[in-house]
N, C-alpha and C. Protein backbone atom coordinates (compact mmCIF):
# COMPACT_ATOMS: atom_id res chain seq x y z
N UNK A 1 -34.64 145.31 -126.15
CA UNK A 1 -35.56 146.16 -125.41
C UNK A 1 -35.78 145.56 -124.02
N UNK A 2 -35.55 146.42 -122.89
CA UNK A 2 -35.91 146.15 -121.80
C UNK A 2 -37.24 146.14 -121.23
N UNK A 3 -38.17 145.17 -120.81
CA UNK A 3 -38.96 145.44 -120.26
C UNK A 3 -39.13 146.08 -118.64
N UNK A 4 -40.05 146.81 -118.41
CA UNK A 4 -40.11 147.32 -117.31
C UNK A 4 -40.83 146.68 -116.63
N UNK A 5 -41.44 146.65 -115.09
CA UNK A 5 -42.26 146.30 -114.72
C UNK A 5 -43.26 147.89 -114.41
N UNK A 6 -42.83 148.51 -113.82
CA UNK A 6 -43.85 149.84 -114.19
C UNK A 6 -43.95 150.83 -114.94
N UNK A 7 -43.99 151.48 -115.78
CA UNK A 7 -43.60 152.11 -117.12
C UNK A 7 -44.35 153.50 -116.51
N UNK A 8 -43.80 154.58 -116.35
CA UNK A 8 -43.66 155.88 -116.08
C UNK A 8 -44.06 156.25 -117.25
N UNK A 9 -45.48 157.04 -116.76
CA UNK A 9 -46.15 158.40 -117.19
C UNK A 9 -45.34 159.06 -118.30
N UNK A 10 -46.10 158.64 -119.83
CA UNK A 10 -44.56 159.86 -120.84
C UNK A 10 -44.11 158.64 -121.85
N UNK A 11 -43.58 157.78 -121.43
CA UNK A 11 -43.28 156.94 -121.39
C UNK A 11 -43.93 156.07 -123.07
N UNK A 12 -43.16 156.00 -124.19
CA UNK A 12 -43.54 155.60 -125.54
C UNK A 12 -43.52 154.32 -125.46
N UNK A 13 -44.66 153.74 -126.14
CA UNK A 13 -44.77 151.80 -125.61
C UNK A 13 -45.78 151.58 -127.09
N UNK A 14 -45.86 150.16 -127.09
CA UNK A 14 -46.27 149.71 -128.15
C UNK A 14 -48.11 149.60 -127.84
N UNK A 15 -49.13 149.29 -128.66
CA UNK A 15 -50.23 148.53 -128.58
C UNK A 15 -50.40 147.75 -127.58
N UNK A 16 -51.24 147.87 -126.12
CA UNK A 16 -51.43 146.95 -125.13
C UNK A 16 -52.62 147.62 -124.43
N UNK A 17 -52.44 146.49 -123.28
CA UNK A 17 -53.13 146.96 -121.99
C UNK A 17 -52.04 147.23 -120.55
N UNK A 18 -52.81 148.39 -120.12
CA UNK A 18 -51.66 148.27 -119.35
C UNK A 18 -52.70 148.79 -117.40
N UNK A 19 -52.27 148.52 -116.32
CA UNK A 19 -52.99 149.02 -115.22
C UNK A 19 -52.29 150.36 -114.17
N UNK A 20 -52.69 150.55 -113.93
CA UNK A 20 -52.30 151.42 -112.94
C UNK A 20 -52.12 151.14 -111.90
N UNK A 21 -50.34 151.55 -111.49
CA UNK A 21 -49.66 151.43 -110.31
C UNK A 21 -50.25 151.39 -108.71
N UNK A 22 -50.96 152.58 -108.95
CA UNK A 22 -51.70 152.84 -107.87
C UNK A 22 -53.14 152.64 -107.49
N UNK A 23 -54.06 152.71 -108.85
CA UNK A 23 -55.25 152.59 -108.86
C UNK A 23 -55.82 151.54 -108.71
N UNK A 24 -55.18 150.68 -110.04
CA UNK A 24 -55.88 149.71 -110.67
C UNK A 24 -56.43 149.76 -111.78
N UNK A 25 -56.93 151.19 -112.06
CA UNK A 25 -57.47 151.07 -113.58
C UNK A 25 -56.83 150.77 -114.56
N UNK A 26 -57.94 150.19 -115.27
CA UNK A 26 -56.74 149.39 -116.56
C UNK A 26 -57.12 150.56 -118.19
N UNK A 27 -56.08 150.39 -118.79
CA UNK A 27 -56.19 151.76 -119.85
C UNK A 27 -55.19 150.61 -121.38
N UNK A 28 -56.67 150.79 -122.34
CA UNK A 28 -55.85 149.99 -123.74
C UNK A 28 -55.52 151.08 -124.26
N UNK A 29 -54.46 150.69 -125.21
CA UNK A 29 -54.29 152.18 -126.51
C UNK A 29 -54.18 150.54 -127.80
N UNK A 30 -54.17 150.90 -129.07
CA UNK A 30 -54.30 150.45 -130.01
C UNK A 30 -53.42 150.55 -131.02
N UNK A 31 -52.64 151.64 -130.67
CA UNK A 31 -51.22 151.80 -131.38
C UNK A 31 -49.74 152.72 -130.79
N UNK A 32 -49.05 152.69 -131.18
CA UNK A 32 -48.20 152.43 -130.64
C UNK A 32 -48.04 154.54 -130.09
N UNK A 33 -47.98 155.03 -128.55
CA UNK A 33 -47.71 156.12 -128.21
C UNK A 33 -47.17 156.34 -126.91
N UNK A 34 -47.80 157.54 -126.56
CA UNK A 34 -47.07 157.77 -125.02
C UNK A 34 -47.99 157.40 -124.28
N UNK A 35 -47.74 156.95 -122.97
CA UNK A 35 -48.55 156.70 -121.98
C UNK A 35 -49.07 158.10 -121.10
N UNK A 36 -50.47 158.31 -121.21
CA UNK A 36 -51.53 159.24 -120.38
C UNK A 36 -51.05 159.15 -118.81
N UNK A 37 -51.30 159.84 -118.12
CA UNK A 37 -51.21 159.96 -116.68
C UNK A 37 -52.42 159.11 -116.73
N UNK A 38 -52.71 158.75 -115.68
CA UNK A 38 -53.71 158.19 -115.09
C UNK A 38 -55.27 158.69 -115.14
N UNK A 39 -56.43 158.51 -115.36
CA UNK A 39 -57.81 159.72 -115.64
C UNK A 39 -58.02 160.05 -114.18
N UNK A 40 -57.29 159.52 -113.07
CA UNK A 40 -57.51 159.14 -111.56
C UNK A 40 -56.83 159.67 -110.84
N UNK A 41 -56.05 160.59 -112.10
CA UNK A 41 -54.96 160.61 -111.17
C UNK A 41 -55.08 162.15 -110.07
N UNK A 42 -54.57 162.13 -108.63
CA UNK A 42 -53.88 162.96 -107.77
C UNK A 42 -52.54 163.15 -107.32
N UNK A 43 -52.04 163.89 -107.08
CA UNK A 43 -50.49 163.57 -105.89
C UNK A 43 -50.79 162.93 -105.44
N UNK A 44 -51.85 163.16 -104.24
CA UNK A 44 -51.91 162.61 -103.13
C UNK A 44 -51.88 161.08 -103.27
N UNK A 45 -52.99 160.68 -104.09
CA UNK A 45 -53.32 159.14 -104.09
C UNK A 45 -52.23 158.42 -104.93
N UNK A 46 -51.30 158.77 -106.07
CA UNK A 46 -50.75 158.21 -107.25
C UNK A 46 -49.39 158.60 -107.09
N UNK A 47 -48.63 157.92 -105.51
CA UNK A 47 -47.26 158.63 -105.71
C UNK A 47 -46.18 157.51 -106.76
N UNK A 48 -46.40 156.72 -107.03
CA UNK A 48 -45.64 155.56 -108.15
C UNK A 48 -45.60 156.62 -109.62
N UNK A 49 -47.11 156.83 -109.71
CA UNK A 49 -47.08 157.19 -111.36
C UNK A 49 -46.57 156.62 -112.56
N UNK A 50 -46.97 155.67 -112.82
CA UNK A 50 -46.63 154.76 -113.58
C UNK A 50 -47.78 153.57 -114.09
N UNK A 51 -47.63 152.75 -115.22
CA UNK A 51 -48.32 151.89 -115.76
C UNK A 51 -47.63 150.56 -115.52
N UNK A 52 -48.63 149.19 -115.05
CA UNK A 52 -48.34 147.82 -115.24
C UNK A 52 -48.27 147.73 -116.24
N UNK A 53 -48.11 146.83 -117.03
CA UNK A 53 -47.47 145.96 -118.37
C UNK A 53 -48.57 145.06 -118.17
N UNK A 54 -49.40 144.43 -118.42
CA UNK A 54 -50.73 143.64 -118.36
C UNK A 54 -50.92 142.67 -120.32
N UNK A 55 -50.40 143.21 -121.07
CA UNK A 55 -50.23 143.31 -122.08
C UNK A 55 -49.13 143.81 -123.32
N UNK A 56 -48.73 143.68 -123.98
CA UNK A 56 -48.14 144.36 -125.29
C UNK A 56 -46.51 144.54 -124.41
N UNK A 57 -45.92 145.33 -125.52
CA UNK A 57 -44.37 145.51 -124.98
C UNK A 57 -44.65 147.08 -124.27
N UNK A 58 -43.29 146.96 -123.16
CA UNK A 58 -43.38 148.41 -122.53
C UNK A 58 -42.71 149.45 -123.42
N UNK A 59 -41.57 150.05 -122.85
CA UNK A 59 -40.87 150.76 -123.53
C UNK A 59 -40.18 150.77 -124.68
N UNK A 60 -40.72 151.75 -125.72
CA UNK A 60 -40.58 151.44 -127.00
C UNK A 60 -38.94 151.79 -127.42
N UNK A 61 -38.16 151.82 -128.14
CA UNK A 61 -36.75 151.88 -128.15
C UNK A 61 -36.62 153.37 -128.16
N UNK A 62 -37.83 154.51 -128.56
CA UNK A 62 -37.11 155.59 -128.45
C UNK A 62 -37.94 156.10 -126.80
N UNK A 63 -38.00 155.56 -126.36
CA UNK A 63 -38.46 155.95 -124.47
C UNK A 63 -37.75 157.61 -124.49
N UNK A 64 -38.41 158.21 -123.66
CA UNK A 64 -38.42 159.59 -123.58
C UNK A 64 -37.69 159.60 -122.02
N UNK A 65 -37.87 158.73 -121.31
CA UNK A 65 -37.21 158.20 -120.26
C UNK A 65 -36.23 156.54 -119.57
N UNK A 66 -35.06 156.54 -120.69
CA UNK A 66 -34.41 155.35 -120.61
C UNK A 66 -33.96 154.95 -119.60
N UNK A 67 -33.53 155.47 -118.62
CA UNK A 67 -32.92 155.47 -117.22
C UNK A 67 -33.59 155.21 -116.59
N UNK A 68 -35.39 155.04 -116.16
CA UNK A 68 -35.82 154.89 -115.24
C UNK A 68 -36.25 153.60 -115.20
């Protein structure tokens, strides 16, 4: 499994913490799903769209987006 350094919106990952690219806000989940857009999020302000890795593994082996 590859880790990412920003893990795109959609994006299936294990139990962690993870922050936001653009924001900063930090967002736990507790088991293993897709990653939420941002609660912050705009176009305007959030052109990355994506999650830090702060915690836990990123992309889970069935990633909905392997290429990025």
């Amino acid at each position: 499994m590859v880790q990412k350094t920003c893990v795109p919106y959609g994006s299936d990952v294990s139990a962690g913490t993870y922050k936001c690219a653009d924001c900063g806000h930090i967002y736990s989940n507790q088991s293993k799903k897709s990653l939420p857009p941002c609660p912050k999020f705009s176009s305007a302000s959030h052109p990355k769209k994506c999650w830090i890795i702060l915690s836990g593994q990123g992309d889970a082996p069935n990633d909905p987006y392997p290429s990025k």
